[in-house]
N, C-alpha and C. Protein backbone atom coordinates (compact mmCIF):
# COMPACT_ATOMS: atom_id res chain seq x y z
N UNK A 1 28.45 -34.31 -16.65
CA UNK A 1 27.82 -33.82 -15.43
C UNK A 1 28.89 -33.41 -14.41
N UNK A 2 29.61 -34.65 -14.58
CA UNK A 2 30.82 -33.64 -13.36
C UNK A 2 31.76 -32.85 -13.47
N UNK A 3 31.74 -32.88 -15.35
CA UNK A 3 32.41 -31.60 -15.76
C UNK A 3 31.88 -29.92 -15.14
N UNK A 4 30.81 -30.10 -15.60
CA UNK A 4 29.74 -28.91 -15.07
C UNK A 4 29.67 -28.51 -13.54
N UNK A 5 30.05 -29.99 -12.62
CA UNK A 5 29.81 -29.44 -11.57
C UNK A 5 31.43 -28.88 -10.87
N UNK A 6 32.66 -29.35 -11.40
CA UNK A 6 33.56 -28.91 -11.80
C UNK A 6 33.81 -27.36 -11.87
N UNK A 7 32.88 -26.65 -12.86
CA UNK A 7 33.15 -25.91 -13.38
C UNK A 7 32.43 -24.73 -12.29
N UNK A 8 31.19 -25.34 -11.55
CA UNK A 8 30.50 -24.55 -11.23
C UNK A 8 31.18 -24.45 -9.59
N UNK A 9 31.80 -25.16 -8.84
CA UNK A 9 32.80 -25.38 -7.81
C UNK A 9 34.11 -24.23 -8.24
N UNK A 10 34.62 -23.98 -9.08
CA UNK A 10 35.46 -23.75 -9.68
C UNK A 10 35.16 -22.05 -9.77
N UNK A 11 33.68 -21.70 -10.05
CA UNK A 11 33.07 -20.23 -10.18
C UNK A 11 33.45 -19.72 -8.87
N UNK A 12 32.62 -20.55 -7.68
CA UNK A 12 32.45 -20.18 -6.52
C UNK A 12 33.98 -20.49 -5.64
N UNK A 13 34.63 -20.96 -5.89
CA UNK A 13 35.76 -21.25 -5.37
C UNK A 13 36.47 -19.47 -5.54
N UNK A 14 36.57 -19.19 -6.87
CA UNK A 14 37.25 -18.03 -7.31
C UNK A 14 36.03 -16.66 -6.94
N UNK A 15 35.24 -16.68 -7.17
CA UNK A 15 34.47 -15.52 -6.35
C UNK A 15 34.14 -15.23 -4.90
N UNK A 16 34.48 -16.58 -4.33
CA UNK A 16 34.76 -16.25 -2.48
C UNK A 16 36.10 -15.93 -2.29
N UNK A 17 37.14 -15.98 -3.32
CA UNK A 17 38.42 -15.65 -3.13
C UNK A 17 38.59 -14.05 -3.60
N UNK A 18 37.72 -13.40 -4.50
CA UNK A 18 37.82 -12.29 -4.73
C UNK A 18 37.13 -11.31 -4.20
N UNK A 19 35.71 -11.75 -3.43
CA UNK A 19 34.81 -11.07 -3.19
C UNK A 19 34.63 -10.89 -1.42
N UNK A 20 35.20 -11.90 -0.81
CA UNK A 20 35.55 -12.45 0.62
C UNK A 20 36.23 -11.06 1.46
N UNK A 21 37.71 -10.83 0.86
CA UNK A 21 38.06 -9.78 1.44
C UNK A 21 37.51 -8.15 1.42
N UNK A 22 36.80 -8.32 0.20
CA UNK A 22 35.61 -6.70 0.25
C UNK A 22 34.78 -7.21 1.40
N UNK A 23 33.97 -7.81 1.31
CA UNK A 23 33.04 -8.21 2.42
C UNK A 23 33.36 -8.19 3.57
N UNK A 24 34.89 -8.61 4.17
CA UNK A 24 35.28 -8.47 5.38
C UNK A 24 35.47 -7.16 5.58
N UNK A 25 35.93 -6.18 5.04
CA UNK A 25 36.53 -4.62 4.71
C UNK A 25 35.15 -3.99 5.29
N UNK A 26 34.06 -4.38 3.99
CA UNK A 26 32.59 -3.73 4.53
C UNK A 26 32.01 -4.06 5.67
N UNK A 27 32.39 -5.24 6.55
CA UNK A 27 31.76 -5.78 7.34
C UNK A 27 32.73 -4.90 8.86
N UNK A 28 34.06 -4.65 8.55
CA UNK A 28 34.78 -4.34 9.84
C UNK A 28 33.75 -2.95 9.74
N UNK A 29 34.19 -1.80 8.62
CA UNK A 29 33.43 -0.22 8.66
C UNK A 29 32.35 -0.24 8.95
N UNK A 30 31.19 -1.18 8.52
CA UNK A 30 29.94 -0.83 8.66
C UNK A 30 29.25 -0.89 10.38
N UNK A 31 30.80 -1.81 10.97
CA UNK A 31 30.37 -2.16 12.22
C UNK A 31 29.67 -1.41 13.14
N UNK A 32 28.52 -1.69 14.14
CA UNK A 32 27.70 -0.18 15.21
C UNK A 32 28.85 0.20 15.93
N UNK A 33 30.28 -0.48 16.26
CA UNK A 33 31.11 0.87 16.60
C UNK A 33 31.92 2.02 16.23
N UNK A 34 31.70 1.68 14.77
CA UNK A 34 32.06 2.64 13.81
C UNK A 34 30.91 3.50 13.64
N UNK A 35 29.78 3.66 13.45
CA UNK A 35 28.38 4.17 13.42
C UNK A 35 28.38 5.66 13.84
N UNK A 36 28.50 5.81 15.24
CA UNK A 36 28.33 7.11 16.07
C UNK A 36 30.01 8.26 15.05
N UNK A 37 30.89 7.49 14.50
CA UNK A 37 32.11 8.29 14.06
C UNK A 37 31.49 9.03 12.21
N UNK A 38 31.00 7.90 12.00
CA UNK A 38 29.96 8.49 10.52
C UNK A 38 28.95 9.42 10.60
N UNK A 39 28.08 9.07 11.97
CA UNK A 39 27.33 9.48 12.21
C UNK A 39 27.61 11.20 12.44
N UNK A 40 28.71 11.45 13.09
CA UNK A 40 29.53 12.71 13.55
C UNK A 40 29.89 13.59 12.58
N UNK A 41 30.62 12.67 11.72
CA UNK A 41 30.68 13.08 10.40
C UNK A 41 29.81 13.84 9.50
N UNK A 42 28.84 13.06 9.64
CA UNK A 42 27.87 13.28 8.29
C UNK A 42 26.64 14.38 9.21
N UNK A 43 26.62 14.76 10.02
CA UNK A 43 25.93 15.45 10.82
C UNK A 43 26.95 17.14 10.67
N UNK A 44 28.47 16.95 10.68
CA UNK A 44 29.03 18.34 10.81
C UNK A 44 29.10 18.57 8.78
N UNK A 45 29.20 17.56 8.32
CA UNK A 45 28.95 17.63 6.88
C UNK A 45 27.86 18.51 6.78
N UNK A 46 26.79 18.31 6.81
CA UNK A 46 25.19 18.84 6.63
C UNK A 46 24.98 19.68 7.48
N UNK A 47 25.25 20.17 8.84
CA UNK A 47 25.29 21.69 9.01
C UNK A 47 26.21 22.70 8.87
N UNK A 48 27.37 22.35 8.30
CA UNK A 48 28.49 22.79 8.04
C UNK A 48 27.77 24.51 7.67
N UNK A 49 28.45 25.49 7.82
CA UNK A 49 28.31 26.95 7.35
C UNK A 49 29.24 26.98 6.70
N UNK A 50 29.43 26.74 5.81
CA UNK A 50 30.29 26.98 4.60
C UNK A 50 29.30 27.00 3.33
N UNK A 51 29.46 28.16 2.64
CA UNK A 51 28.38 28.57 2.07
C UNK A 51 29.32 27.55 0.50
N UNK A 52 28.54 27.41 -0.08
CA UNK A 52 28.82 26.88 -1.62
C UNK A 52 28.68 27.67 -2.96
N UNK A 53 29.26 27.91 -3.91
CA UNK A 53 29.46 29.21 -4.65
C UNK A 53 28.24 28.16 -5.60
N UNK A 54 27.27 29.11 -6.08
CA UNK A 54 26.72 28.54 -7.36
C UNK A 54 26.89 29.12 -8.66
N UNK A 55 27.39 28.92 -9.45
CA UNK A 55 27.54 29.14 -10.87
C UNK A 55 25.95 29.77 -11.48
């Protein structure tokens, strides 16, 4: 039993160590003061006049 719980301490130990710093990464960008700069973005993206060649 306390092998198992061992093991299962041991999962989560190593996946908050690998997964922790993405999460912080996603958590600084996704922030609402980053928002209005995506937002800017993705607004001159989609009316952009630049025509696209179609094959």
């Amino acid at each position: 039993m306390f092998l198992l719980l061992f093991f299962v301490l041991l999962i989560q130990f190593f996946t908050y160590w690998i997964f922790e710093p993405l999460a912080s990464f996603f958590q600084y960008v996704l922030e609402i003061r980053l928002f209005p700069v995506f937002a800017l973005v993705s607004l001159i993206m989609l009316f952009s006049t630049r025509n696209i060649k179609k094959n």
